[in-house]
C-alpha atoms as a PDB file:
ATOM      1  CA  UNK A   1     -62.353 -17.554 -68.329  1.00  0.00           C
ATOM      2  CA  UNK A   2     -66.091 -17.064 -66.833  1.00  0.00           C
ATOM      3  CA  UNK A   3     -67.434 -19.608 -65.007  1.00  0.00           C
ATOM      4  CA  UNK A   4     -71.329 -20.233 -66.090  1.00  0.00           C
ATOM      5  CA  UNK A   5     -73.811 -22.159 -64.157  1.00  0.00           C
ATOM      6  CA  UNK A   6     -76.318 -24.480 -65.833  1.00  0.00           C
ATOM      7  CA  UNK A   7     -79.966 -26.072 -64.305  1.00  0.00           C
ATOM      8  CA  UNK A   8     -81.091 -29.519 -65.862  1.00  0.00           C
ATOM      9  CA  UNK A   9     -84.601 -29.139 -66.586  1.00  0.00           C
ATOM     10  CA  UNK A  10     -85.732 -33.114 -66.035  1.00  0.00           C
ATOM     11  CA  UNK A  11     -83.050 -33.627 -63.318  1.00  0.00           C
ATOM     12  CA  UNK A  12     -82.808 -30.700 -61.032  1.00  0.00           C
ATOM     13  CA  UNK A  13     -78.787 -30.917 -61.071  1.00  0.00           C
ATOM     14  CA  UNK A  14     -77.253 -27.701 -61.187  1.00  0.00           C
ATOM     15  CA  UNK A  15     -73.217 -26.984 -62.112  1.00  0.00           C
ATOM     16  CA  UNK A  16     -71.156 -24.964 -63.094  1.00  0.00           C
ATOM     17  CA  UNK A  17     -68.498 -25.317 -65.702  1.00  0.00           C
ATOM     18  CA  UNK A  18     -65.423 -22.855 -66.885  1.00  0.00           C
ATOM     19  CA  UNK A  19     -66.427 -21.808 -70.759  1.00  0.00           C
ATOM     20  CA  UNK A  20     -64.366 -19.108 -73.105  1.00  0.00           C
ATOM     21  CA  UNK A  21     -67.131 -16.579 -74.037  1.00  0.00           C
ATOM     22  CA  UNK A  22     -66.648 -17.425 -77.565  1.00  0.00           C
ATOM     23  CA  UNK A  23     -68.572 -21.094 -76.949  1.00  0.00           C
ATOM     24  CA  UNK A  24     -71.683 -22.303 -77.229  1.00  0.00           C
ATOM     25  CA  UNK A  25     -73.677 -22.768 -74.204  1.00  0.00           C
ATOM     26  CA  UNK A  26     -74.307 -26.409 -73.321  1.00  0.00           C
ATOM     27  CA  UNK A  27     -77.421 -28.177 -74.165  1.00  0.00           C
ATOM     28  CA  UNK A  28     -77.803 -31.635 -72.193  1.00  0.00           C
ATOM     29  CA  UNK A  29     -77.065 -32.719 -68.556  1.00  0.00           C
ATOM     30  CA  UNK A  30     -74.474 -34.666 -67.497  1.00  0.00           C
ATOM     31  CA  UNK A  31     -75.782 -37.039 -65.503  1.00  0.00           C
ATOM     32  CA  UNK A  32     -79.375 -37.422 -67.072  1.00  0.00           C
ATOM     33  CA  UNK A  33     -78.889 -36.307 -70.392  1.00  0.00           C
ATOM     34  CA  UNK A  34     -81.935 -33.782 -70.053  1.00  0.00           C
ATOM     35  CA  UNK A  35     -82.373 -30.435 -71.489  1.00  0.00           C
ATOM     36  CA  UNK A  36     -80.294 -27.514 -69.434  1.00  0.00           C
ATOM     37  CA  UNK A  37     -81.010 -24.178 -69.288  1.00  0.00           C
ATOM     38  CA  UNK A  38     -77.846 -21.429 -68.323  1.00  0.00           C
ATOM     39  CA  UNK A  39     -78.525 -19.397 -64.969  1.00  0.00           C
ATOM     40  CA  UNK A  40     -77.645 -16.045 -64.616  1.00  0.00           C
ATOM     41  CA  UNK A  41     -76.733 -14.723 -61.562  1.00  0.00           C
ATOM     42  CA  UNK A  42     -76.074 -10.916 -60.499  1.00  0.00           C
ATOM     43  CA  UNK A  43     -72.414  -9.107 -60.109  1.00  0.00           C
ATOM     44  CA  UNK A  44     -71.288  -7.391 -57.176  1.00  0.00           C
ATOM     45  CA  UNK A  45     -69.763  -4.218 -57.600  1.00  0.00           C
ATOM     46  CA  UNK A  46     -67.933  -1.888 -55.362  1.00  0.00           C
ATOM     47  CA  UNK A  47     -67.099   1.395 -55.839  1.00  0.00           C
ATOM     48  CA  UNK A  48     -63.142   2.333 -54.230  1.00  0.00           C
ATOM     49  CA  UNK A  49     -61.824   5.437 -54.103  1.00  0.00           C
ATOM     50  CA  UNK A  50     -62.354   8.800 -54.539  1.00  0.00           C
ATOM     51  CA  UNK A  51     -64.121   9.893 -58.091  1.00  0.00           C
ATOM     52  CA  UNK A  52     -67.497   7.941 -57.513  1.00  0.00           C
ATOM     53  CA  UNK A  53     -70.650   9.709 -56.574  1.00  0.00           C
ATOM     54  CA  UNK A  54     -71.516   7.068 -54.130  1.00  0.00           C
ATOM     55  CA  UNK A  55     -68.094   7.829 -52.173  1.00  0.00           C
ATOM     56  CA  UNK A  56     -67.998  11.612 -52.553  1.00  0.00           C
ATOM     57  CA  UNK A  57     -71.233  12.899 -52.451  1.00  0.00           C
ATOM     58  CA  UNK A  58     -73.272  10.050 -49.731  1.00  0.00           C
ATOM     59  CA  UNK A  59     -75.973  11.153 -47.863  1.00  0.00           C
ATOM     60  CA  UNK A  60     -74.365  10.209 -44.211  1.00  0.00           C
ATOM     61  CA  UNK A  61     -70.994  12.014 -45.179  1.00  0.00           C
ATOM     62  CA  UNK A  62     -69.299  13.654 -42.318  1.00  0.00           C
ATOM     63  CA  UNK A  63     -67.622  16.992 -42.782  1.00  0.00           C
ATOM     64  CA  UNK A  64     -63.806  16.307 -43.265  1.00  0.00           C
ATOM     65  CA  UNK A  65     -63.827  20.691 -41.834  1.00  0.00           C
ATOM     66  CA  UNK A  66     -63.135  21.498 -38.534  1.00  0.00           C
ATOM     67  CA  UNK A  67     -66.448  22.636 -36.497  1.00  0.00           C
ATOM     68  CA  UNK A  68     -66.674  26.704 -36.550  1.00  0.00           C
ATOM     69  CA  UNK A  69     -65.381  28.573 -33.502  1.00  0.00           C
ATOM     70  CA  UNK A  70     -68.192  30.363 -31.740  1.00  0.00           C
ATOM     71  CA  UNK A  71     -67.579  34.352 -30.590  1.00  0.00           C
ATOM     72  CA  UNK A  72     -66.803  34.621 -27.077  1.00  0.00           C
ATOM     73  CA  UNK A  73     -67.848  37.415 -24.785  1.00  0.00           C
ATOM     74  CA  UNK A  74     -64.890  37.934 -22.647  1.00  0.00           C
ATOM     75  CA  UNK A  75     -65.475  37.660 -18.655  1.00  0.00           C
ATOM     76  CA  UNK A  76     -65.399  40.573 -16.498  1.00  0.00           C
ATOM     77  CA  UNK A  77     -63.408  40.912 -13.636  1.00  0.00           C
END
């Protein structure tokens, strides 16, 4: 069940309370009986795993290859 958090208007109190989505939101305070208003607050998302742009194709990515050998010029003796 989401959890929505609610700002009286006259009061300043601010709650939060566990409603089914299906419900109306609340309309008075509990402690002053004032108007409330419902907050809403952003969602933090995080991309795991492989299959996300973000993970696969980030600007500071380090190559997963093996650096390139350079030619040599064998020594003479």
């Amino acid at each position: 069940m989401p959890t929505y958090d609610y700002k009286c208007e006259k009061c300043g109190h601010l709650f939060e309370i566990e409603q089914r989505i299906t419900e109306d939101p609340l309309k008075y305070c509990p402690k002053c009986k004032g108007s409330i208003r419902r907050l809403i607050n952003p969602v933090g998302i995080v991309f795991k795993g492989s299959g996300f742009h973000i993970n696969d194709y980030s600007k500071d990515r380090k190559s997963t290859a093996p650096p390139a050998k350079t030619p040599t010029t064998p020594k003479k003796k």
